[in-house]
N, C-alpha and C. Protein backbone atom coordinates (compact mmCIF):
# COMPACT_ATOMS: atom_id res chain seq x y z
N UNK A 1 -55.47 -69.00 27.09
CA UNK A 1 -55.27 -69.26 28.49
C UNK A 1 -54.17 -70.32 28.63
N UNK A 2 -53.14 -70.03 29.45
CA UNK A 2 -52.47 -71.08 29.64
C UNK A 2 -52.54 -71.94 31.27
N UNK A 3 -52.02 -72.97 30.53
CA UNK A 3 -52.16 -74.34 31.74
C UNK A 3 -51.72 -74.31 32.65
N UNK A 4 -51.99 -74.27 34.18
CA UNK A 4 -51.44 -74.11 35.06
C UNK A 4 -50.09 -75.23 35.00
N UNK A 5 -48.99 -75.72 35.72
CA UNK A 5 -48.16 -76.45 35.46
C UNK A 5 -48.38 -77.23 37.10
N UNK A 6 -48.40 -78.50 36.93
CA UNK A 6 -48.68 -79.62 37.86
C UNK A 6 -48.06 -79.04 39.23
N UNK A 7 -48.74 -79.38 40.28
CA UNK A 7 -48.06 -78.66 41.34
C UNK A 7 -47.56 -80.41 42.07
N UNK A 8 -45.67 -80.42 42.61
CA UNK A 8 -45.05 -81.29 42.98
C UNK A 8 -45.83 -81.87 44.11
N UNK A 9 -45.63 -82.94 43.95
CA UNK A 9 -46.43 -83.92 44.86
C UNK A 9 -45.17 -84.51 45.79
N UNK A 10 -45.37 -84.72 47.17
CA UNK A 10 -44.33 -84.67 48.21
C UNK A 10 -45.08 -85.86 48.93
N UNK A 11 -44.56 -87.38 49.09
CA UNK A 11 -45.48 -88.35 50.29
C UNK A 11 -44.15 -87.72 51.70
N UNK A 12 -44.88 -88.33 53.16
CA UNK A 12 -44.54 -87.66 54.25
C UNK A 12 -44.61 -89.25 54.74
N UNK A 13 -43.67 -90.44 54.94
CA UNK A 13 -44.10 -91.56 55.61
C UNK A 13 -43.32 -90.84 56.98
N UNK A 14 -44.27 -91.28 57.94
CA UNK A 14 -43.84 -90.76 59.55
C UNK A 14 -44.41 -91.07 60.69
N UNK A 15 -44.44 -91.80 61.24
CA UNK A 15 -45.25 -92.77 61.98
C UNK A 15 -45.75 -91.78 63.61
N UNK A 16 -45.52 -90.70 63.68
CA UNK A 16 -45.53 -89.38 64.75
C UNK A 16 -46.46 -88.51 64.35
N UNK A 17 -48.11 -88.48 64.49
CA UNK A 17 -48.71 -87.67 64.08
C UNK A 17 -48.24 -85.91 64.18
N UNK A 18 -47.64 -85.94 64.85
CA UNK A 18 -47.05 -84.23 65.45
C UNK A 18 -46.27 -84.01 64.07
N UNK A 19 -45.05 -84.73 64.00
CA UNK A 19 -44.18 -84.50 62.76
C UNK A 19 -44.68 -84.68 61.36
N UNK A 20 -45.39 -85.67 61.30
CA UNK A 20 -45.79 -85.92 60.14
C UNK A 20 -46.73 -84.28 59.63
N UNK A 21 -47.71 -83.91 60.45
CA UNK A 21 -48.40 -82.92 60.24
C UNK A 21 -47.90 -81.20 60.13
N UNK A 22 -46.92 -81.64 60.91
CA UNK A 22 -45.74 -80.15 61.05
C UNK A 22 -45.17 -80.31 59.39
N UNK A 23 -44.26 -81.22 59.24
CA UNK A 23 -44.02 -81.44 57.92
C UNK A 23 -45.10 -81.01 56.65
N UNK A 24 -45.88 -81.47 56.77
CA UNK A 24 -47.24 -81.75 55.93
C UNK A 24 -47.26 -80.02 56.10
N UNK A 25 -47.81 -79.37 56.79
CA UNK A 25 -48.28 -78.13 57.04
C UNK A 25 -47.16 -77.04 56.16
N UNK A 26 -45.84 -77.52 56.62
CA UNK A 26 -45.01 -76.98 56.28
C UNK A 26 -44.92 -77.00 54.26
N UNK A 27 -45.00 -78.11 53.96
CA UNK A 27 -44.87 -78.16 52.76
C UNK A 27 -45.79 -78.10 52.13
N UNK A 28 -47.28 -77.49 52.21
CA UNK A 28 -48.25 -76.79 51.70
C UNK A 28 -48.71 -75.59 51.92
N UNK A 29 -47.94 -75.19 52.78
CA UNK A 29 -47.78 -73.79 52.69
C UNK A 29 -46.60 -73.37 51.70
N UNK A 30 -45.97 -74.34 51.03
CA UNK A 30 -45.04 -73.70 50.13
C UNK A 30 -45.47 -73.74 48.86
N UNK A 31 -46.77 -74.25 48.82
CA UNK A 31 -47.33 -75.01 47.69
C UNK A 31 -47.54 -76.41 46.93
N UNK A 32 -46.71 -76.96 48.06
CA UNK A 32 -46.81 -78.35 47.29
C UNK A 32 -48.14 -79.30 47.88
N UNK A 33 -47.84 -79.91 46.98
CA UNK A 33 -49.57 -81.08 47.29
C UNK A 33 -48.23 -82.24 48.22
N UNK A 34 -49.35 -82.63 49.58
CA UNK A 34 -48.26 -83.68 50.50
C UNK A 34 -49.75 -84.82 50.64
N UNK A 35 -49.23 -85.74 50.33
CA UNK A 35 -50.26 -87.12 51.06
C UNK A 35 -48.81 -87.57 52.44
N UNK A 36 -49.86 -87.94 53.10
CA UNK A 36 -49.34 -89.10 54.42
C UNK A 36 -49.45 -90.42 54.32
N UNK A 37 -48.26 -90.57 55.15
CA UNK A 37 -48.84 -91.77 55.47
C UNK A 37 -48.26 -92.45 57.16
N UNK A 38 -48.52 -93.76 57.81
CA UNK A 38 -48.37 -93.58 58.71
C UNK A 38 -47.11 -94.96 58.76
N UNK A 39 -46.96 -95.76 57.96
CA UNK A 39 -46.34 -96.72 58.16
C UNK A 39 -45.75 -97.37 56.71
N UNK A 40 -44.92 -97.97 56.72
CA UNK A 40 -44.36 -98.36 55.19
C UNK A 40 -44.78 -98.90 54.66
N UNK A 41 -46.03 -99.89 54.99
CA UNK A 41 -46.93 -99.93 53.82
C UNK A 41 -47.76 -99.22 53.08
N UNK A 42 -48.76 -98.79 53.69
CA UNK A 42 -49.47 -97.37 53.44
C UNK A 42 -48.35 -96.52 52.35
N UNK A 43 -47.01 -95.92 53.01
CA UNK A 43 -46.34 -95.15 52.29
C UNK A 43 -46.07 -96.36 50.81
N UNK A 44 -45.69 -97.78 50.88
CA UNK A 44 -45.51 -97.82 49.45
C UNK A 44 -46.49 -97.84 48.40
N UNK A 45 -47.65 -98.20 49.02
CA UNK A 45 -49.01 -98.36 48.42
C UNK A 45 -48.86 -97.12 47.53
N UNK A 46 -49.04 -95.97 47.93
CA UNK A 46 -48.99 -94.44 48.01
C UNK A 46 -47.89 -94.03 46.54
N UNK A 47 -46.74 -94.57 47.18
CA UNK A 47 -45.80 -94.75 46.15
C UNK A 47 -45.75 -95.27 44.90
N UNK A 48 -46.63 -96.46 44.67
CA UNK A 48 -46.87 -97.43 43.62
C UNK A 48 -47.75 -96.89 43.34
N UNK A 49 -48.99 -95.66 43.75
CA UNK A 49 -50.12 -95.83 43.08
C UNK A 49 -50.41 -94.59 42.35
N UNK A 50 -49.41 -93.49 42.47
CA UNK A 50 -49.30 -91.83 41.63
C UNK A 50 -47.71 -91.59 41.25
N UNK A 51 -47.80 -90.68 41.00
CA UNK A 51 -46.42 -89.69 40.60
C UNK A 51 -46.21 -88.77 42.17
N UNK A 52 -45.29 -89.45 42.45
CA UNK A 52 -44.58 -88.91 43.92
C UNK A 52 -43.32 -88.28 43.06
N UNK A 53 -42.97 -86.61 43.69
CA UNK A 53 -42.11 -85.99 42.90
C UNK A 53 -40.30 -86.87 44.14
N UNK A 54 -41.64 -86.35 45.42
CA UNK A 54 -39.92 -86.26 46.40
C UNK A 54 -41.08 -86.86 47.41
N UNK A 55 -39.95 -88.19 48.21
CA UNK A 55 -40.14 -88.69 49.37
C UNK A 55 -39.26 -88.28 50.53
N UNK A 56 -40.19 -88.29 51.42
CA UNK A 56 -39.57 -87.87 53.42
C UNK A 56 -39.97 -88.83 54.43
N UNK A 57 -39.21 -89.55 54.45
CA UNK A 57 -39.28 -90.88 54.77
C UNK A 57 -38.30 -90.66 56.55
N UNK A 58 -39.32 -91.01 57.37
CA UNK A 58 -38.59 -91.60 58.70
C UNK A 58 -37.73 -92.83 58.69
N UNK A 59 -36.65 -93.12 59.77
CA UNK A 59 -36.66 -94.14 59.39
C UNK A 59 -36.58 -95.17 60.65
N UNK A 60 -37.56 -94.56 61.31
CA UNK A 60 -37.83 -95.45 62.39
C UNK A 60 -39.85 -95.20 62.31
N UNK A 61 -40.30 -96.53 61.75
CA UNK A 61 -40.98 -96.63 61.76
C UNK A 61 -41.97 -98.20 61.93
N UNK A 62 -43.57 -98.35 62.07
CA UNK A 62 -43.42 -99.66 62.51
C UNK A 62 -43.54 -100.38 61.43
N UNK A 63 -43.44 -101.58 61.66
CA UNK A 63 -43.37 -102.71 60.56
C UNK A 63 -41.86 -102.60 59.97
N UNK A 64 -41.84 -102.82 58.80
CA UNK A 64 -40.47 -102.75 58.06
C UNK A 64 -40.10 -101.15 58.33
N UNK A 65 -39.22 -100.54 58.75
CA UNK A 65 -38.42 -99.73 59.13
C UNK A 65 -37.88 -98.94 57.56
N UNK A 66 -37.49 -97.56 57.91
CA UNK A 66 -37.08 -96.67 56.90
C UNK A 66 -36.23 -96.83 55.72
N UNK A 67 -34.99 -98.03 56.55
CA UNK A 67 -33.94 -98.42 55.89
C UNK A 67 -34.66 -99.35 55.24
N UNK A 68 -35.65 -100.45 55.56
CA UNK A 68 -36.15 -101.52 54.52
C UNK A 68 -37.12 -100.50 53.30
N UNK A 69 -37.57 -99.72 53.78
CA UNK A 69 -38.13 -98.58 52.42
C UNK A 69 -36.97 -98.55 51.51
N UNK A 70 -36.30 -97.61 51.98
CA UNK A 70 -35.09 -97.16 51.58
C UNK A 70 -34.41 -98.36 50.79
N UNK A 71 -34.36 -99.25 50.69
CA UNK A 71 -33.51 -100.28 49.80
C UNK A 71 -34.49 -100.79 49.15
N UNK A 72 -36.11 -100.66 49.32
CA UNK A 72 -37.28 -101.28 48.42
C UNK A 72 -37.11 -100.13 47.38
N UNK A 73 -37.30 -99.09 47.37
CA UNK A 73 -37.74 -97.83 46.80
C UNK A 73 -36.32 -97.98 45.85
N UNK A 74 -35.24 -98.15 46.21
CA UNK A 74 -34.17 -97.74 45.11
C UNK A 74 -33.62 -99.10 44.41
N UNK A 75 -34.56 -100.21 44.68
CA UNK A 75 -34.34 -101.37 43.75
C UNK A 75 -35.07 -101.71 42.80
N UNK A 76 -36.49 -100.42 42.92
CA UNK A 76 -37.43 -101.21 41.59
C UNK A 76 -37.37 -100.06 41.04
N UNK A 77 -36.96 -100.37 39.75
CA UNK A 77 -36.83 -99.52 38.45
C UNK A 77 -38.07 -98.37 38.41
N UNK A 78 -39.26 -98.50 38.96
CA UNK A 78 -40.12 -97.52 38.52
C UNK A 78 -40.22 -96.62 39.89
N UNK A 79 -39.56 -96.77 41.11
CA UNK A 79 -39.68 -96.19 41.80
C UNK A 79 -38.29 -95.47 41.92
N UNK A 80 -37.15 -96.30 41.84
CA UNK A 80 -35.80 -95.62 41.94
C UNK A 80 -35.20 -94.26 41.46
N UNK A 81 -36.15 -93.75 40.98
CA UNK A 81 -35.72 -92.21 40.29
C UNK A 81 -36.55 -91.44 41.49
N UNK A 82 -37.12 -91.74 42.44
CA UNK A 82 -37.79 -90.67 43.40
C UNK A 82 -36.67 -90.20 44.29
N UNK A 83 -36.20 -89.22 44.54
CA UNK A 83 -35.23 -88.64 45.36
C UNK A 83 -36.39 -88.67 46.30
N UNK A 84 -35.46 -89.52 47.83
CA UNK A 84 -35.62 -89.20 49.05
C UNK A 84 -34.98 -88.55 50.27
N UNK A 85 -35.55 -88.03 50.95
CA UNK A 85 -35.07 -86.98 52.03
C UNK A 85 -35.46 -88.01 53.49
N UNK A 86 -34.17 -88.22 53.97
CA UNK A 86 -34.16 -89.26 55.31
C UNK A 86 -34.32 -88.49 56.17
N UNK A 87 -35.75 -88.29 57.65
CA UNK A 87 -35.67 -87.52 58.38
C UNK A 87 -35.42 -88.28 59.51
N UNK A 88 -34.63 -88.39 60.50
CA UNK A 88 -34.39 -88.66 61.98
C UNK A 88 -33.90 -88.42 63.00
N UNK A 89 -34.44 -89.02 64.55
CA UNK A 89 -33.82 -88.53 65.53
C UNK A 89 -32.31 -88.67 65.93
N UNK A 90 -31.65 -89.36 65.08
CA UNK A 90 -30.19 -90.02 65.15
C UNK A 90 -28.89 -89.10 64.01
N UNK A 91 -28.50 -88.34 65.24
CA UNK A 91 -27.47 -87.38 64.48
C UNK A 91 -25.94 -88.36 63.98
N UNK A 92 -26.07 -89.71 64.13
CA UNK A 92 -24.65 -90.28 63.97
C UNK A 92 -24.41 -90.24 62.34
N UNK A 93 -22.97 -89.65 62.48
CA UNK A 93 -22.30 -89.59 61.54
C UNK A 93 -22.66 -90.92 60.05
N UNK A 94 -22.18 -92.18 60.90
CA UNK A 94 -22.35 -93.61 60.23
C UNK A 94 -24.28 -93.60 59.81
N UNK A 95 -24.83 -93.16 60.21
CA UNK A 95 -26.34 -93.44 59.60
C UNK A 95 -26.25 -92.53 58.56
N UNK A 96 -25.89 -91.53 58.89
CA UNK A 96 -26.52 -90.51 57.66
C UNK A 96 -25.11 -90.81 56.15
N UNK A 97 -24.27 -91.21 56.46
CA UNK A 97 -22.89 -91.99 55.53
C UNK A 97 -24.09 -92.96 54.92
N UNK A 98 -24.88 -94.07 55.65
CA UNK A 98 -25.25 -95.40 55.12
C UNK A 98 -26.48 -94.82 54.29
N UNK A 99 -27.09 -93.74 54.62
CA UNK A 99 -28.67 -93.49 53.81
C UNK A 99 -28.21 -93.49 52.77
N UNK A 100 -27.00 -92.46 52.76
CA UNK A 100 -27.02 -91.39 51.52
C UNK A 100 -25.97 -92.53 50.64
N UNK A 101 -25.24 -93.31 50.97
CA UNK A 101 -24.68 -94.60 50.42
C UNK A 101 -25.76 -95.56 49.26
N UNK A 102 -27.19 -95.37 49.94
CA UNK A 102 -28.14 -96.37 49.99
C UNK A 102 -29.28 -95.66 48.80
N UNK A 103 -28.52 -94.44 48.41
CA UNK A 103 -29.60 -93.47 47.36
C UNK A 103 -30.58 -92.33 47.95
N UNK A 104 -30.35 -92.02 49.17
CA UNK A 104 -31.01 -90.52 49.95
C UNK A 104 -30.16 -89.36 49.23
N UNK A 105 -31.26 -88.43 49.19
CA UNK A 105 -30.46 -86.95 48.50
C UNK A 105 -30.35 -86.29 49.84
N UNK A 106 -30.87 -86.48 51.03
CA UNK A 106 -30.82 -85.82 52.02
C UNK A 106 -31.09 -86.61 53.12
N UNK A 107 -30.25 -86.03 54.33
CA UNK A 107 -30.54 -86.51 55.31
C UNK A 107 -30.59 -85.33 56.52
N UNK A 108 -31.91 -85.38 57.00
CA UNK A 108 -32.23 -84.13 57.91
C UNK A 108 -32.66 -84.74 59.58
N UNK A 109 -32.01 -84.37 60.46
CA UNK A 109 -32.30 -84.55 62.00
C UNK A 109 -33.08 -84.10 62.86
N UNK A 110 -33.92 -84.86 63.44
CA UNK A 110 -35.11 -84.03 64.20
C UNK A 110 -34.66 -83.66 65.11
N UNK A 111 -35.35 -82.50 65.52
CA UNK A 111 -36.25 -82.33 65.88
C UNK A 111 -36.03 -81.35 64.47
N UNK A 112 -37.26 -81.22 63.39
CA UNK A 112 -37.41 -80.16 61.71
C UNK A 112 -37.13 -78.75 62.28
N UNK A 113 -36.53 -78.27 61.71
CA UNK A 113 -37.00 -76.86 61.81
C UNK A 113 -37.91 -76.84 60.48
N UNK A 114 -38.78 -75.94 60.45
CA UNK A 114 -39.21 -75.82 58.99
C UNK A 114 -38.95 -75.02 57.73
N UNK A 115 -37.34 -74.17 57.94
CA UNK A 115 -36.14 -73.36 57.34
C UNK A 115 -35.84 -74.38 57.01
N UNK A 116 -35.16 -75.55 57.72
CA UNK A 116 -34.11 -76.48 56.68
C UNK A 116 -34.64 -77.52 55.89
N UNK A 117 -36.42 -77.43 56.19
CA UNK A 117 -37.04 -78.67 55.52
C UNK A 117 -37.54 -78.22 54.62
N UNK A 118 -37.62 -76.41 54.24
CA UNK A 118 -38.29 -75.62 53.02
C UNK A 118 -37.29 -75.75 51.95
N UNK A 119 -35.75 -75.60 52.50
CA UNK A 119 -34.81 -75.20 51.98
C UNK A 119 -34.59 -76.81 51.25
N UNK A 120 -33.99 -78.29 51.79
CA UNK A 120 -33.88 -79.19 51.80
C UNK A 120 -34.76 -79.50 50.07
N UNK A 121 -36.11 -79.54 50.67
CA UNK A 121 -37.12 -79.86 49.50
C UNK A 121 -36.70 -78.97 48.36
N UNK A 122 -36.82 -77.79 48.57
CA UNK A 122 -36.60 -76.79 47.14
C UNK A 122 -35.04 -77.06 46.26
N UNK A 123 -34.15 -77.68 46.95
CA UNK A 123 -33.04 -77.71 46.75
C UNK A 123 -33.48 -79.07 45.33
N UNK A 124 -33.84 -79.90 46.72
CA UNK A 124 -34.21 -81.52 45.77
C UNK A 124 -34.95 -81.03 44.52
N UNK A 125 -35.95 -80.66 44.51
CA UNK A 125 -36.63 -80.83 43.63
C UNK A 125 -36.76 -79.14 42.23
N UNK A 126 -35.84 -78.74 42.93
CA UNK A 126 -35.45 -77.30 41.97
C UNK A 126 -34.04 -78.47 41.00
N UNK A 127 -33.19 -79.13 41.63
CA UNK A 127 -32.48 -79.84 40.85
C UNK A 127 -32.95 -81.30 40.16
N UNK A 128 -33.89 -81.43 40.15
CA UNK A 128 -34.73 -82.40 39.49
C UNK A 128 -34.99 -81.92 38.53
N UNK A 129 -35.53 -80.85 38.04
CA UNK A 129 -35.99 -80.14 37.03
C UNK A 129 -35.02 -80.43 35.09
C-alpha cells in the first residue's frame, strides 16, 4: 500500500469573515487543507506553530497590518521560505510594486474571483515543488 502524500496546507489571514470563508471554501474544494485566521497575530501564531505550504495574507488588517506581516514573515529565517499571495482592495500600481519588492509571489485584488485564486495558488505552489 502506498502513502498517501501530505495534502498542502494554505493559512487564509483576513480579517472579513465573507472573504476569508469564500477563500477557505474555495481552496478546499481544490483539496487543500486551509486554517484561518482573523488577525496577525492569530495568523503568526498559526505560522510559527505547523508547516504552512503558502500564505494569503490581507493587508489591511487589525492590529499590525499586512505589510507589518509581510516584513515579519520574510525576516525570520524559518518562516522566510513561505511564498505569500497579497490579497487586496487596492488596485495601485505602487502597492502591488512594494509587496512583491518586499518577497510576495503574488498579488491578487478584491473583490477574488475564485478562477484567479485557484489558478494563483496552483501556480505558487506547483512551482515550489
Amino acid at each position: 500500500m502506498t502513502e498517501q502524500p501530505r495534502r498542502k496546507t494554505i493559512l487564509v489571514i483576513e480579517d472579513e469573515p465573507e472573504v476569508r470563508n469564500f477563500a477557505s471554501r474555495v481552496l478546499e474544494l481544490e483539496g487543500y487543507r486551509v486554517l484561518q485566521a482573523e488577525d496577525s497575530e492569530e495568523g503568526v501564531r498559526l505560522l510559527k506553530e505547523g508547516r504552512i505550504n503558502l500564505l494569503l495574507l490581507d493587508l489591511r488588517l487589525p492590529g499590525h497590518d499586512g505589510w507589518a506581516v509581510l516584513k515579519q514573515i520574510k525576516g525570520e529565517p524559518e518562516l522566510s521560505a513561505i511564498p505569500v499571495i497579497v490579497f487586496t482592495a487596492s488596485a495601485r500600481v505602487s502597492r502591488q510594486e512594494r509587496a512583491l519588492k518586499m518577497g510576495a509571489a503574488d498579488y491578487l485584488i478584491k473583490p477574488l474571483s475564485a478562477a484567479r485564486l485557484r489558478k494563483a495558488v496552483a501556480r505558487i505552489l506547483h512551482r515550489e515543488r
